[in-house]
N, C-alpha and C. Protein backbone atom coordinates (compact mmCIF):
# COMPACT_ATOMS: atom_id res chain seq x y z
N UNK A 1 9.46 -2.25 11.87
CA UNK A 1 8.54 -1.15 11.74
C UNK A 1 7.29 -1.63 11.00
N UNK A 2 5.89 -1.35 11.43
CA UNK A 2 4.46 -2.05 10.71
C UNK A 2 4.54 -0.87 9.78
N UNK A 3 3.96 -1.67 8.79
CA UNK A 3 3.56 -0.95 7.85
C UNK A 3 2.36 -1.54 7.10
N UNK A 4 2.09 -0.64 6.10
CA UNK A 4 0.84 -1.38 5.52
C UNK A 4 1.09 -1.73 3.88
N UNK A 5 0.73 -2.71 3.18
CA UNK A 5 1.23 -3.02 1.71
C UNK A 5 -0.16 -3.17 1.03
N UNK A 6 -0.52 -2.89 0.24
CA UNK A 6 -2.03 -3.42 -1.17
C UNK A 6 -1.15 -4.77 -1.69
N UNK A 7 -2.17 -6.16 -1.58
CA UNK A 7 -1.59 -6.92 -2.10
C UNK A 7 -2.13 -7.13 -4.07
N UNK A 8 -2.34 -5.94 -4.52
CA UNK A 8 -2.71 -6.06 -5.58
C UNK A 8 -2.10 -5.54 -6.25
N UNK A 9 -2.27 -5.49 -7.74
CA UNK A 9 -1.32 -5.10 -9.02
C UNK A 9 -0.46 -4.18 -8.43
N UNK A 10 -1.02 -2.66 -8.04
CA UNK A 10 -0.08 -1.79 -7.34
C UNK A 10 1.04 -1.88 -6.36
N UNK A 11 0.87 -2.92 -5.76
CA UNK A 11 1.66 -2.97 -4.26
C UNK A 11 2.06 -1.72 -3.87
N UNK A 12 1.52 -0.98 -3.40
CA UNK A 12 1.57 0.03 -2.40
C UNK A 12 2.12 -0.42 -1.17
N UNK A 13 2.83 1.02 -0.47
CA UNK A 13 3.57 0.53 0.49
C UNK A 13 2.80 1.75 1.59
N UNK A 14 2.65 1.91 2.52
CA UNK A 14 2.60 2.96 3.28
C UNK A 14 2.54 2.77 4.51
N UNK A 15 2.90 3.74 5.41
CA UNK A 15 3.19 4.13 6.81
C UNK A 15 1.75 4.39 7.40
N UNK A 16 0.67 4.29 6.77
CA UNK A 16 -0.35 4.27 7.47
C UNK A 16 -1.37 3.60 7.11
N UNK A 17 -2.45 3.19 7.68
CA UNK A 17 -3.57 2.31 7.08
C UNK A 17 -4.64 3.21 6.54
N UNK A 18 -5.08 2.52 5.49
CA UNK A 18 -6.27 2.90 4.55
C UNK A 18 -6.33 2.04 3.55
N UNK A 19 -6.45 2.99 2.46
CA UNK A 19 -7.45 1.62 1.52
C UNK A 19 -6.27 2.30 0.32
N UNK A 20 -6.88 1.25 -0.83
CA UNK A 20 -5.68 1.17 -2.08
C UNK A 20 -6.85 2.20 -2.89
N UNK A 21 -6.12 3.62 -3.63
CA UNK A 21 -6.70 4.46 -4.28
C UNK A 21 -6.20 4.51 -5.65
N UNK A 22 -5.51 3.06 -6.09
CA UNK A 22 -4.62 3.48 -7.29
C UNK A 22 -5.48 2.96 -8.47
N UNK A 23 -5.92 3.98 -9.11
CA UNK A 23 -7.04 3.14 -10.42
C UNK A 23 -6.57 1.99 -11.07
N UNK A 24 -5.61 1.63 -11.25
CA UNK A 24 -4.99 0.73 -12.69
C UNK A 24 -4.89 -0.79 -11.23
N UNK A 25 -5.34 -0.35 -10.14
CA UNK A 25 -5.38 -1.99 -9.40
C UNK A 25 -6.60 -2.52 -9.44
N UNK A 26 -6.12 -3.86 -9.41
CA UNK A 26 -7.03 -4.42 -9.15
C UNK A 26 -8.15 -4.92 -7.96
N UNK A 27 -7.19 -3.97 -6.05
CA UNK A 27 -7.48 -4.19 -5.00
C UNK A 27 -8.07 -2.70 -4.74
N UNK A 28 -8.37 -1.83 -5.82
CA UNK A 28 -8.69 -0.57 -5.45
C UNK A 28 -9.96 -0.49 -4.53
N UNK A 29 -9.66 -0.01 -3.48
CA UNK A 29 -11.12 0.31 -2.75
C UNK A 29 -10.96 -0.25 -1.60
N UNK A 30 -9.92 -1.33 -1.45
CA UNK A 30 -9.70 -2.68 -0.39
C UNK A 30 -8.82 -2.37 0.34
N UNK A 31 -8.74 -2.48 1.68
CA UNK A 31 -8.35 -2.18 2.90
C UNK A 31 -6.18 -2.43 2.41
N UNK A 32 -5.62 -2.07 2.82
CA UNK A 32 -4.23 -2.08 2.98
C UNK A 32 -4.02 -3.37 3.94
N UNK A 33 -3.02 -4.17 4.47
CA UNK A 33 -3.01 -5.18 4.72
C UNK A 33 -1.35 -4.82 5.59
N UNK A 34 -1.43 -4.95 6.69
CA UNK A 34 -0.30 -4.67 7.70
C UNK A 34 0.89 -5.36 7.29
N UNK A 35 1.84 -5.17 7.67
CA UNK A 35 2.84 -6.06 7.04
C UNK A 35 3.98 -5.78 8.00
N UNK A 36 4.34 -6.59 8.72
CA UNK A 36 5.20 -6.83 10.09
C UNK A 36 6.97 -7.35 9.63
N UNK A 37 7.13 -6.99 8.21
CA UNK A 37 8.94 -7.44 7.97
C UNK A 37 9.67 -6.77 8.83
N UNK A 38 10.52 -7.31 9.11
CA UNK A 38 11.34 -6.71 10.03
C UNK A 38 12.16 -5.37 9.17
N UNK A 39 12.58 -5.66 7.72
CA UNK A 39 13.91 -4.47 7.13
C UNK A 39 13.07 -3.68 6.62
N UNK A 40 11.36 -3.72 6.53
CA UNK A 40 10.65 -2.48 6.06
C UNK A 40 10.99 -2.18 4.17
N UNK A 41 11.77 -3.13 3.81
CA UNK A 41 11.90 -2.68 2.32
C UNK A 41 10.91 -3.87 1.67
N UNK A 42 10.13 -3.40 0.55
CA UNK A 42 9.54 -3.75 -0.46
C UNK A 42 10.24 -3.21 -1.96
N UNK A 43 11.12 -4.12 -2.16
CA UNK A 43 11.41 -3.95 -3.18
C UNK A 43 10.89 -4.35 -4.43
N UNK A 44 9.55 -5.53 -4.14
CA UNK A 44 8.61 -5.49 -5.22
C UNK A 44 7.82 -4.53 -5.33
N UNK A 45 7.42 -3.85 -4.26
CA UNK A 45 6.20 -3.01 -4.44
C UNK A 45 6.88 -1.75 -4.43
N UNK A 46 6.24 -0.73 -4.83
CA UNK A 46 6.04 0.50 -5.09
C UNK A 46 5.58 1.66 -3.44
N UNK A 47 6.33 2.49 -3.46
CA UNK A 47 6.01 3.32 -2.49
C UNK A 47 4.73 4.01 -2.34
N UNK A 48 4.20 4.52 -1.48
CA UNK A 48 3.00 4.85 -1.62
C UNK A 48 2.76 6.19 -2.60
N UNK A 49 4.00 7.07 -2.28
CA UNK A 49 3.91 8.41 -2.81
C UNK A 49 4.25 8.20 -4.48
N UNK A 50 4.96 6.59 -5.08
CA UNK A 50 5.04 6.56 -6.31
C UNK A 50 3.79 6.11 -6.50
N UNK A 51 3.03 5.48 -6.52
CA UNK A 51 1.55 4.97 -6.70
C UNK A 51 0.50 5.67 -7.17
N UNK A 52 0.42 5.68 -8.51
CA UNK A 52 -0.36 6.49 -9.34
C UNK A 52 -1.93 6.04 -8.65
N UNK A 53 -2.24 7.27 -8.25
CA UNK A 53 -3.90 7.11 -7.46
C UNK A 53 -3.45 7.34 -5.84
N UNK A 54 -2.67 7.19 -5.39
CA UNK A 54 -2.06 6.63 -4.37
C UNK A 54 -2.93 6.40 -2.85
N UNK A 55 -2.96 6.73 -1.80
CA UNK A 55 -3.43 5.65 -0.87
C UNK A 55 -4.37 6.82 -0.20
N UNK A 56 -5.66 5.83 -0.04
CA UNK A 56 -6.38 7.24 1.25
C UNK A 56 -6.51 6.66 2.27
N UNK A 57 -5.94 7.21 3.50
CA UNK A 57 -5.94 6.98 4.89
C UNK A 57 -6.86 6.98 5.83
N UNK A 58 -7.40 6.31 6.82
CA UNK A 58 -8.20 6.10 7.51
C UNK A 58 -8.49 6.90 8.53
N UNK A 59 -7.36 8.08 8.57
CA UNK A 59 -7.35 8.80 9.79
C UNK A 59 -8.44 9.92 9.46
């Protein structure tokens, strides 16, 4: 399943593309970055809906 990850302080995870909205990163403002794993878990990163600031979408 694609998904999209912030490769910055936050690691955000989300089901859709946009940009990283989480103040305390350092990639804030910067596009989300697709991410093609096959098991869909990020267990380093943080979900999108935990992600203080969390993600604004492109749609």
């Amino acid at each position: 399943m694609s998904h999209y990850v912030c490769k910055g302080d936050c690691k955000t995870v989300s089901d859709d593309a946009g940009i990283c909205q989480a103040d305390f990163c350092n990639k804030k403002g910067e596009e989300l970055k697709i991410c093609g794993c096959e098991d869909g878990v990020h267990s380093e990163h943080a979900t999108a809906e935990n992600a203080s600031g969390g993600v604004e979408t492109g749609a």
